[in-house]
PDB file of N, CA and C in Angstrom:
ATOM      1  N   UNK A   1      -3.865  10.087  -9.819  1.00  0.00           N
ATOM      2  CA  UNK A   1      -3.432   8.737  -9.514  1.00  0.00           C
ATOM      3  C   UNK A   1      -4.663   7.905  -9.200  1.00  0.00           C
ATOM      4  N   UNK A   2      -4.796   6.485  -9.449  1.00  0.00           N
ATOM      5  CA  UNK A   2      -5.691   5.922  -9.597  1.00  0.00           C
ATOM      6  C   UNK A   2      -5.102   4.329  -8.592  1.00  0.00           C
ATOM      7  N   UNK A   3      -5.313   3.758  -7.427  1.00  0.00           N
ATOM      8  CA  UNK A   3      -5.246   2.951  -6.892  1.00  0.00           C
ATOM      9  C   UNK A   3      -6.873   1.864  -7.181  1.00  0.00           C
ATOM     10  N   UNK A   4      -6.500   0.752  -7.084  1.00  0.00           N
ATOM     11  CA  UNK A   4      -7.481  -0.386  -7.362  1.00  0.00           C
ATOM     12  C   UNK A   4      -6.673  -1.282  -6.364  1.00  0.00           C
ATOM     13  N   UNK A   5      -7.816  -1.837  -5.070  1.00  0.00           N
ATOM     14  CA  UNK A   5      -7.088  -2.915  -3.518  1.00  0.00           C
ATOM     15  C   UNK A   5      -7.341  -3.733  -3.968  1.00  0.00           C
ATOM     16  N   UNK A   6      -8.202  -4.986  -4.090  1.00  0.00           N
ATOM     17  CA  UNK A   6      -8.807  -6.528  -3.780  1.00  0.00           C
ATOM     18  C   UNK A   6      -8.334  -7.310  -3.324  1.00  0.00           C
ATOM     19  N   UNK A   7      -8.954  -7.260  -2.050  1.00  0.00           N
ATOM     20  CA  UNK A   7      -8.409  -8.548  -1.136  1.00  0.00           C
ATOM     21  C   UNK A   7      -8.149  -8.358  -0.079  1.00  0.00           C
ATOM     22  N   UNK A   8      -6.906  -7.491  -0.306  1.00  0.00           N
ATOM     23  CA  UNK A   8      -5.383  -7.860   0.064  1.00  0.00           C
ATOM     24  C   UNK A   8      -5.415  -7.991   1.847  1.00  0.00           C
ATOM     25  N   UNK A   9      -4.502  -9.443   2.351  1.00  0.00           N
ATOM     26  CA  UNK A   9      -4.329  -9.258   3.692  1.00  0.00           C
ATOM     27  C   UNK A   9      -2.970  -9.677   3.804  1.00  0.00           C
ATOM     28  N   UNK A  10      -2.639  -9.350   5.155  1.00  0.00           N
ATOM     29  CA  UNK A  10      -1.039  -9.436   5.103  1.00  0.00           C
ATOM     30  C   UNK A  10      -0.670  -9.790   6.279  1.00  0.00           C
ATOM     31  N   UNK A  11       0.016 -11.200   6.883  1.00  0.00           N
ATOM     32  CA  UNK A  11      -0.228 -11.046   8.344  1.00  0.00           C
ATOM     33  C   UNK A  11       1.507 -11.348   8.901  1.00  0.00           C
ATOM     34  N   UNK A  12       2.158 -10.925   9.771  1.00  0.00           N
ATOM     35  CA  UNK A  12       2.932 -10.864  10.281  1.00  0.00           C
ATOM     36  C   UNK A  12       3.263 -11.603  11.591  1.00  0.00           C
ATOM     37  N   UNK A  13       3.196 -13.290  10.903  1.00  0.00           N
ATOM     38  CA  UNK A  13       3.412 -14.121  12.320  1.00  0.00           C
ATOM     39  C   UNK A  13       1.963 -14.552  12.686  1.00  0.00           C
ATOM     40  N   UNK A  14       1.502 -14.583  13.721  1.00  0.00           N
ATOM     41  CA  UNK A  14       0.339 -15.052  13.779  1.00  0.00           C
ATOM     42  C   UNK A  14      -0.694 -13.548  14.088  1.00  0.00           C
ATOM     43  N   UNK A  15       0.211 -12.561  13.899  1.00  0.00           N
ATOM     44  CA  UNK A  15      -0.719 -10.799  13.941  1.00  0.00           C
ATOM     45  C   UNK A  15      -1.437 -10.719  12.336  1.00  0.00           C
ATOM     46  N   UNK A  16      -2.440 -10.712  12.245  1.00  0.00           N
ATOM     47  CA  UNK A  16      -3.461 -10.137  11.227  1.00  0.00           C
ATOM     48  C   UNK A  16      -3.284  -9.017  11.168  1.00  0.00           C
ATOM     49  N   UNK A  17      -2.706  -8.251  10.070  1.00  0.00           N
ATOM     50  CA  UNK A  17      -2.382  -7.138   9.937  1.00  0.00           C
ATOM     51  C   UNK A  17      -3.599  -5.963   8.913  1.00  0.00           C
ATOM     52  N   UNK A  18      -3.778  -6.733   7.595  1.00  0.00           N
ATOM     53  CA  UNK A  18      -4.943  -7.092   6.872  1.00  0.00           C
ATOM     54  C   UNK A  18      -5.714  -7.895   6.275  1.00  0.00           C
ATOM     55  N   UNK A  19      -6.934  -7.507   6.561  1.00  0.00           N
ATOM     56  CA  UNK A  19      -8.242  -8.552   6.389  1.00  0.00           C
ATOM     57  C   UNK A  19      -9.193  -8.650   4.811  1.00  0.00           C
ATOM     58  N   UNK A  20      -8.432  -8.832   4.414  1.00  0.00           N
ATOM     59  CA  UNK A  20      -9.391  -8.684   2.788  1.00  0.00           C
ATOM     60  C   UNK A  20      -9.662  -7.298   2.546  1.00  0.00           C
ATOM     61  N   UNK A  21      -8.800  -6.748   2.749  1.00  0.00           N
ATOM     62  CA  UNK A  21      -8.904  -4.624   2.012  1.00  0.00           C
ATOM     63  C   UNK A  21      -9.466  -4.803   0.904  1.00  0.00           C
ATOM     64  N   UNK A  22     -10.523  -4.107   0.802  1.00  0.00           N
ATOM     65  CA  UNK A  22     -10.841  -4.074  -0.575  1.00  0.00           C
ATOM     66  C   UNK A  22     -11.264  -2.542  -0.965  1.00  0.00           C
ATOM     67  N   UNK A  23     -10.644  -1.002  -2.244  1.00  0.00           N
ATOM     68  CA  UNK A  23     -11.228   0.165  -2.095  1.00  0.00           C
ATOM     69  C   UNK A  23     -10.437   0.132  -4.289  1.00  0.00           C
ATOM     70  N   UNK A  24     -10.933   0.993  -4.216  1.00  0.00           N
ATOM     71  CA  UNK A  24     -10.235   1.839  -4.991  1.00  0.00           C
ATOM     72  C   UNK A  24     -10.399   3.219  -4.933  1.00  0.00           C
ATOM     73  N   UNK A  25      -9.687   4.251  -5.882  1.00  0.00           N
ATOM     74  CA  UNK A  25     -10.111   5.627  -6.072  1.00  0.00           C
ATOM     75  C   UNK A  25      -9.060   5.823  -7.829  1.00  0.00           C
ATOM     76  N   UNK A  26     -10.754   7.288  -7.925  1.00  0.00           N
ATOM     77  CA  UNK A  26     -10.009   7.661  -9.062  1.00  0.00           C
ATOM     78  C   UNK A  26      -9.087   8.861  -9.255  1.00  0.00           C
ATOM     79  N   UNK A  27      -8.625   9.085 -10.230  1.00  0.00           N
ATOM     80  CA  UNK A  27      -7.651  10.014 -10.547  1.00  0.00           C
ATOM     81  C   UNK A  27      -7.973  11.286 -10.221  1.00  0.00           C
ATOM     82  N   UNK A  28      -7.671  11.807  -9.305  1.00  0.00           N
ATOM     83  CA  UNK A  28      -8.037  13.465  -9.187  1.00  0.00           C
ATOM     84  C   UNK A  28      -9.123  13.638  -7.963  1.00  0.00           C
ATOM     85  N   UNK A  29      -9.288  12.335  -7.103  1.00  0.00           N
ATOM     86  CA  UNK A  29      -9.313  12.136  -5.616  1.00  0.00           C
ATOM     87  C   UNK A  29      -8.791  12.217  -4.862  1.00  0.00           C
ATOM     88  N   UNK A  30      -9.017  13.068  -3.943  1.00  0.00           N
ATOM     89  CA  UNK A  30      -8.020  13.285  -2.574  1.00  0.00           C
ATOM     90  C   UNK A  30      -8.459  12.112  -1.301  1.00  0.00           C
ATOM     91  N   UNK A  31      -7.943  11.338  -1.047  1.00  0.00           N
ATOM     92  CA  UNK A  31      -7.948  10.388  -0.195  1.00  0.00           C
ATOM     93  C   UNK A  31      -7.336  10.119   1.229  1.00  0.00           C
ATOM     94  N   UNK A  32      -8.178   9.605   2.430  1.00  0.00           N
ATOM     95  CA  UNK A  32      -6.704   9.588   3.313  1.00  0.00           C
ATOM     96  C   UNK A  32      -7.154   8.192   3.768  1.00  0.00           C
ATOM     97  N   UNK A  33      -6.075   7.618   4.859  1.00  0.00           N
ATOM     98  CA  UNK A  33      -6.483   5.767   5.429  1.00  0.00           C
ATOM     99  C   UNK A  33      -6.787   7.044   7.259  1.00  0.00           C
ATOM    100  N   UNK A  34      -7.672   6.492   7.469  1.00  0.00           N
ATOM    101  CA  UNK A  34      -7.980   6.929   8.929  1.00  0.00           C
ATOM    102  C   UNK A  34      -8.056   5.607   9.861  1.00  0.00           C
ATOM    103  N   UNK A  35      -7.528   5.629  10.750  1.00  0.00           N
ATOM    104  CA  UNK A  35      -7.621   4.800  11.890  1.00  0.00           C
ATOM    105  C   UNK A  35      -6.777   4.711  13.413  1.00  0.00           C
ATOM    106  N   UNK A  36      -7.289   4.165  14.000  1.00  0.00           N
ATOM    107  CA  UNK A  36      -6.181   3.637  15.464  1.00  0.00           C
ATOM    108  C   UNK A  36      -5.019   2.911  15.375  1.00  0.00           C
ATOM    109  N   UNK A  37      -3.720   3.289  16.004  1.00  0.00           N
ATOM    110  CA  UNK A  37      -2.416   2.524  15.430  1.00  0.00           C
ATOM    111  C   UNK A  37      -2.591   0.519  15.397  1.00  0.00           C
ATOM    112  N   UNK A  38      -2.403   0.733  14.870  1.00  0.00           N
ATOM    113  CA  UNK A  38      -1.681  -1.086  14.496  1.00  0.00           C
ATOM    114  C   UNK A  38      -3.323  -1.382  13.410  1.00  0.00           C
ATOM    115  N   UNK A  39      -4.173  -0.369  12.905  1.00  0.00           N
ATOM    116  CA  UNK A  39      -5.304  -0.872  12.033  1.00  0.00           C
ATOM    117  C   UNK A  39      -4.962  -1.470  11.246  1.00  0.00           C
ATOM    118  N   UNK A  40      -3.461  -1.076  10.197  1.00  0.00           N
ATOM    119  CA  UNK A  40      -2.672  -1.074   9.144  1.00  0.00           C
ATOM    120  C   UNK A  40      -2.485  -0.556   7.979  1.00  0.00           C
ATOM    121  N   UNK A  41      -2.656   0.815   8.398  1.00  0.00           N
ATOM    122  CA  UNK A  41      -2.854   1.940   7.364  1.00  0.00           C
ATOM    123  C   UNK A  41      -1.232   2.062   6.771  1.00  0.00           C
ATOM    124  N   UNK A  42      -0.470   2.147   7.658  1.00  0.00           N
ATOM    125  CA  UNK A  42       1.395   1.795   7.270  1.00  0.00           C
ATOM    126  C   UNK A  42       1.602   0.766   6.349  1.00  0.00           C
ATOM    127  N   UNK A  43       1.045  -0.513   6.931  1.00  0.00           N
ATOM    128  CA  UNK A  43       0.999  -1.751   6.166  1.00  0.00           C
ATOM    129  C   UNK A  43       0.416  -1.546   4.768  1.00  0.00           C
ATOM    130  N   UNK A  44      -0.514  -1.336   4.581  1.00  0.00           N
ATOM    131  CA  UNK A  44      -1.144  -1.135   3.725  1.00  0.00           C
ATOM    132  C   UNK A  44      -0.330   0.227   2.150  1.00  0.00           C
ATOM    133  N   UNK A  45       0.092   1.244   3.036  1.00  0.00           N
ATOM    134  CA  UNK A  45       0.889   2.020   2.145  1.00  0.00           C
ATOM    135  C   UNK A  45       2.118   1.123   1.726  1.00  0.00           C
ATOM    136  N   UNK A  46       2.956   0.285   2.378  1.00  0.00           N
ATOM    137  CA  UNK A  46       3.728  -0.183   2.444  1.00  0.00           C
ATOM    138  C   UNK A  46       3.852  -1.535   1.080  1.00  0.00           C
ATOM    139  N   UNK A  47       2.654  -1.963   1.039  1.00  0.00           N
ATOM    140  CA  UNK A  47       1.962  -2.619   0.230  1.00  0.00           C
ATOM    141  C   UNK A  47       2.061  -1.935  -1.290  1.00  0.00           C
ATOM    142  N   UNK A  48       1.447  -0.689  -1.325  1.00  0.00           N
ATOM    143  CA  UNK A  48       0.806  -0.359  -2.724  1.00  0.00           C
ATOM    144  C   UNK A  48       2.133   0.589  -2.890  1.00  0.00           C
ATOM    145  N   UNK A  49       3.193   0.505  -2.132  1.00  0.00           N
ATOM    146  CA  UNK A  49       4.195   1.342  -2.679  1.00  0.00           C
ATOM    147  C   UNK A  49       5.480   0.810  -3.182  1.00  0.00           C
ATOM    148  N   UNK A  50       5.475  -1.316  -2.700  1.00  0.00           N
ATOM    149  CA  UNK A  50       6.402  -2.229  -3.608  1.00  0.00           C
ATOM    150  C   UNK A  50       7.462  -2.118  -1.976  1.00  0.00           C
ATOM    151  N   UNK A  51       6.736  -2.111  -1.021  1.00  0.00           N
ATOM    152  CA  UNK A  51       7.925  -2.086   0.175  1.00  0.00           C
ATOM    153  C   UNK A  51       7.671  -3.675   0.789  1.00  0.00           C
ATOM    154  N   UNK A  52       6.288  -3.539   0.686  1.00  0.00           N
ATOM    155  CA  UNK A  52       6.112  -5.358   1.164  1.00  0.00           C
ATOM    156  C   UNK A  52       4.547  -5.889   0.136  1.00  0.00           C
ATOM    157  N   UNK A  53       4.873  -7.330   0.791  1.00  0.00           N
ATOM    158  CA  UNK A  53       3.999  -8.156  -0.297  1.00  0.00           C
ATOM    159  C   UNK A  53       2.998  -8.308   0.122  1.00  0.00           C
ATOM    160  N   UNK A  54       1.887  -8.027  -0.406  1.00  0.00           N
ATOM    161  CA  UNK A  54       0.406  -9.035   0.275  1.00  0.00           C
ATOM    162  C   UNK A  54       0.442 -10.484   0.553  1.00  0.00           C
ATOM    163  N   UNK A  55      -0.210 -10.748   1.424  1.00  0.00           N
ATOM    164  CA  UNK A  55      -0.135 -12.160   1.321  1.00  0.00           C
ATOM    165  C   UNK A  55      -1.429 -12.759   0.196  1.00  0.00           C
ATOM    166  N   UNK A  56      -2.292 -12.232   0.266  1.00  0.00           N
ATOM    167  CA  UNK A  56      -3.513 -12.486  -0.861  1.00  0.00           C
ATOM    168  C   UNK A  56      -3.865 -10.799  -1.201  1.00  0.00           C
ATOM    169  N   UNK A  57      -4.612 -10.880  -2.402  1.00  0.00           N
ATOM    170  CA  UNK A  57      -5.179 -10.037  -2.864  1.00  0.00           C
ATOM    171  C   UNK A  57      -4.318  -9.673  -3.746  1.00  0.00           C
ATOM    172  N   UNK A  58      -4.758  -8.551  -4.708  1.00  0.00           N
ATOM    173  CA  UNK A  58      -4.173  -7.650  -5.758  1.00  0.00           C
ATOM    174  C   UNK A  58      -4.039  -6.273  -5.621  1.00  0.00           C
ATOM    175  N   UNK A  59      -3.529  -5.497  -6.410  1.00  0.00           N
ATOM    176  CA  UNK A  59      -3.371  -4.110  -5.951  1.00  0.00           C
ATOM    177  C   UNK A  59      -2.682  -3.489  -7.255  1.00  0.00           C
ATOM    178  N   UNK A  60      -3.205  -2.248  -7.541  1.00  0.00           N
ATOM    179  CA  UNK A  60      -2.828  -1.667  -9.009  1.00  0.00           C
ATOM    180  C   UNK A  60      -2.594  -0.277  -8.008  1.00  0.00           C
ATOM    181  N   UNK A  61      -1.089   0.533  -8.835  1.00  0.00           N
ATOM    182  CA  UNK A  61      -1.320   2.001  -8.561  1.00  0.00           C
ATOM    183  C   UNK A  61      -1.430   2.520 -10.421  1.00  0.00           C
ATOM    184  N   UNK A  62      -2.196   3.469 -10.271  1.00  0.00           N
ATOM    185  CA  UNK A  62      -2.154   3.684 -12.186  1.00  0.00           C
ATOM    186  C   UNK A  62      -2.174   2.920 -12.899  1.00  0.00           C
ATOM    187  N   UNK A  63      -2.739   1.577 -12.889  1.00  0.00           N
ATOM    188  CA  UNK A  63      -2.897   0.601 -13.609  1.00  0.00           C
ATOM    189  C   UNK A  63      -2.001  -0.408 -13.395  1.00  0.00           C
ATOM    190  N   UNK A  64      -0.734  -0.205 -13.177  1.00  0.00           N
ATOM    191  CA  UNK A  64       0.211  -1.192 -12.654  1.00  0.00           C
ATOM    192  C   UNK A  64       0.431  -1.847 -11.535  1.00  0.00           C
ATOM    193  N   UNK A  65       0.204  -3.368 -11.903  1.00  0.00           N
ATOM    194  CA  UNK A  65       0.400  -3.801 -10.849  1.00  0.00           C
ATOM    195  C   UNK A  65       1.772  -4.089  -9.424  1.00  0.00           C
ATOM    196  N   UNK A  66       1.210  -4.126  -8.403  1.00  0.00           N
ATOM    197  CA  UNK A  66       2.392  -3.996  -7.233  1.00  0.00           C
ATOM    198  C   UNK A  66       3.798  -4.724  -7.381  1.00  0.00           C
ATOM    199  N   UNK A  67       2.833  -6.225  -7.312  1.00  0.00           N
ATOM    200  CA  UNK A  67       4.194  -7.366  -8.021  1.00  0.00           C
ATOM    201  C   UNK A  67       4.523  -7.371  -8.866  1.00  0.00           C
ATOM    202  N   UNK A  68       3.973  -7.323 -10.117  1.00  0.00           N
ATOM    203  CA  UNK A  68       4.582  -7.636 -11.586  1.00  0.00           C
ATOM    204  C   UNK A  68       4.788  -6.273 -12.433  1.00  0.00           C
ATOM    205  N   UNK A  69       4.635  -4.957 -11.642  1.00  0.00           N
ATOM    206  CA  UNK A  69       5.510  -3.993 -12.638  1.00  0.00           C
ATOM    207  C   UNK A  69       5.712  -3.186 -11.115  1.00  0.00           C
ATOM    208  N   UNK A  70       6.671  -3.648 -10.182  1.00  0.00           N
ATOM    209  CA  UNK A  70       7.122  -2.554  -9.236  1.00  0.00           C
ATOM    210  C   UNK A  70       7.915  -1.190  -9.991  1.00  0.00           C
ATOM    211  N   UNK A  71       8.476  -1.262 -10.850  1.00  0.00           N
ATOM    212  CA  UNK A  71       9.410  -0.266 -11.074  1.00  0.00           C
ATOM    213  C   UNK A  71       8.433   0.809 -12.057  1.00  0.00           C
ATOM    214  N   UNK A  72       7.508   0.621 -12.562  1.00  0.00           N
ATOM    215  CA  UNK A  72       6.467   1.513 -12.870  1.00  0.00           C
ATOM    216  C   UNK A  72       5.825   2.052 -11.419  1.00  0.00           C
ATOM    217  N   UNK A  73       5.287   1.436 -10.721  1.00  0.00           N
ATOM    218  CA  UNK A  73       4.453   1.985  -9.491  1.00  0.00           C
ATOM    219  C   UNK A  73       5.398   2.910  -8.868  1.00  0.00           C
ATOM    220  N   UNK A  74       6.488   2.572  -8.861  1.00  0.00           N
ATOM    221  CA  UNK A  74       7.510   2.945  -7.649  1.00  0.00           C
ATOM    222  C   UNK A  74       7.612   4.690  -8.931  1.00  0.00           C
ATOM    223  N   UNK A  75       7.858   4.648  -9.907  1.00  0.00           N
ATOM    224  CA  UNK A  75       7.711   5.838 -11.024  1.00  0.00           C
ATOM    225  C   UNK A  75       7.145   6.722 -10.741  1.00  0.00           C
ATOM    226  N   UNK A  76       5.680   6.087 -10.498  1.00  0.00           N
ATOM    227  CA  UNK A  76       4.507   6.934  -9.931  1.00  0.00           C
ATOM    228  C   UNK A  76       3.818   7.403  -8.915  1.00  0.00           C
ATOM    229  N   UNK A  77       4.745   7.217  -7.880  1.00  0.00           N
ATOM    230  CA  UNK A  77       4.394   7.134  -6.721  1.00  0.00           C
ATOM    231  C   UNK A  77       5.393   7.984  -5.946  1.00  0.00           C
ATOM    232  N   UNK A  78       5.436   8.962  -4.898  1.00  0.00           N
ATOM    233  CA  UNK A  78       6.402   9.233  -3.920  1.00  0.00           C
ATOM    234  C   UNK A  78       5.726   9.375  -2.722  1.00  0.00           C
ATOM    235  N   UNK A  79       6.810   8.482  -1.500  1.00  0.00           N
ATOM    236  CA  UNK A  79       6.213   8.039  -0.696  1.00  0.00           C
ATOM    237  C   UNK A  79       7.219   8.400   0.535  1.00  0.00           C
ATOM    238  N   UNK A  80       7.075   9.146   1.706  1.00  0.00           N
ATOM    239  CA  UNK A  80       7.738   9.238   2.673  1.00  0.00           C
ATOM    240  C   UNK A  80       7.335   8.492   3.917  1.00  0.00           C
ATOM    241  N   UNK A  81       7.783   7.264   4.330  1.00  0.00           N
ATOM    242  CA  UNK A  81       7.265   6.630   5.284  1.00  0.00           C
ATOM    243  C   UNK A  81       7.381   7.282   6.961  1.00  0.00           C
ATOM    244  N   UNK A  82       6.471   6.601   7.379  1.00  0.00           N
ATOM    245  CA  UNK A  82       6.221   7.324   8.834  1.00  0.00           C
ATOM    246  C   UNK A  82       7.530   7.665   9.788  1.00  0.00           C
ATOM    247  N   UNK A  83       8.611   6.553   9.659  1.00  0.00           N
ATOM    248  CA  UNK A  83      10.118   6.246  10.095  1.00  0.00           C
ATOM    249  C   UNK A  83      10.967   6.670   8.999  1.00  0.00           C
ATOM    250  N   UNK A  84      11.833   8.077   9.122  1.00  0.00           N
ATOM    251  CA  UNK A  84      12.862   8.659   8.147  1.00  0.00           C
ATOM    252  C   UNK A  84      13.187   7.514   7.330  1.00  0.00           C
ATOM    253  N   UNK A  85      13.375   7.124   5.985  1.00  0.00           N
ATOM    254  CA  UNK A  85      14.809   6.307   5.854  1.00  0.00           C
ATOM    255  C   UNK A  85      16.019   6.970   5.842  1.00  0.00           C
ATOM    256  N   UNK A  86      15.505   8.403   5.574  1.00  0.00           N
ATOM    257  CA  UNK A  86      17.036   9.071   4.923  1.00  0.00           C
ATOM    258  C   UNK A  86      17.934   8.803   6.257  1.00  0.00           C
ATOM    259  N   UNK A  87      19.246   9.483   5.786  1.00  0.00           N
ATOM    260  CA  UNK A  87      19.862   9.694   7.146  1.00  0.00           C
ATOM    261  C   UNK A  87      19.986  10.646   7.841  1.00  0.00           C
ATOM    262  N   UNK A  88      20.163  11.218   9.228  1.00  0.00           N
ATOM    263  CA  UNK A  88      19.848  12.091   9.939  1.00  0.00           C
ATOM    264  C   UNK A  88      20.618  13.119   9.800  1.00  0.00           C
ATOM    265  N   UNK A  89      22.051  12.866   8.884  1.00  0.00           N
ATOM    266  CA  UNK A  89      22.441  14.272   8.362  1.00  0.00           C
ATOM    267  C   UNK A  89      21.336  14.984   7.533  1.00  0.00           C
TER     268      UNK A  89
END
């Protein structure tokens, strides 16, 4: 899998969530987001996985972009967020 960031910030009210992220990696990289809670490493997955929008910047997973081909990214991607969605049965 191949992610490409630029930019991207995302702010939630008057909270700065992200500040111009900018990374990529290539295919057959093992990667992790390291930081202290509220950095926006959530945000940020949340982002490149079609759950929320950047406010600026761009973002490709496998070449496809976040906004304009979610249902490809979302293809290529499996993503278990930090908070279950499933249900607790």
């Amino acid at each position: 899998m191949s992610i490409k960031v630029s930019q991207i910030s995302k702010r939630f009210g008057t909270q700065l969530a992200l500040d111009n992220v900018s990374f990529s990696t290539r295919k057959g990289e093992v990667v992790g987001f390291l930081g202290p809670n509220g950095a926006g490493k959530s945000t940020l997955m949340k982002i490149l996985t079609t759950n929320h929008k950047a406010d600026t910047g761009v973002a490709e997973v496998n070449g496809f972009d976040v906004l304009a081909q979610p249902r490809q990214v979302q293809r290529s991607v499996g993503y278990l967020p930090e908070h279950n969605p499933m249900y607790l049965e």
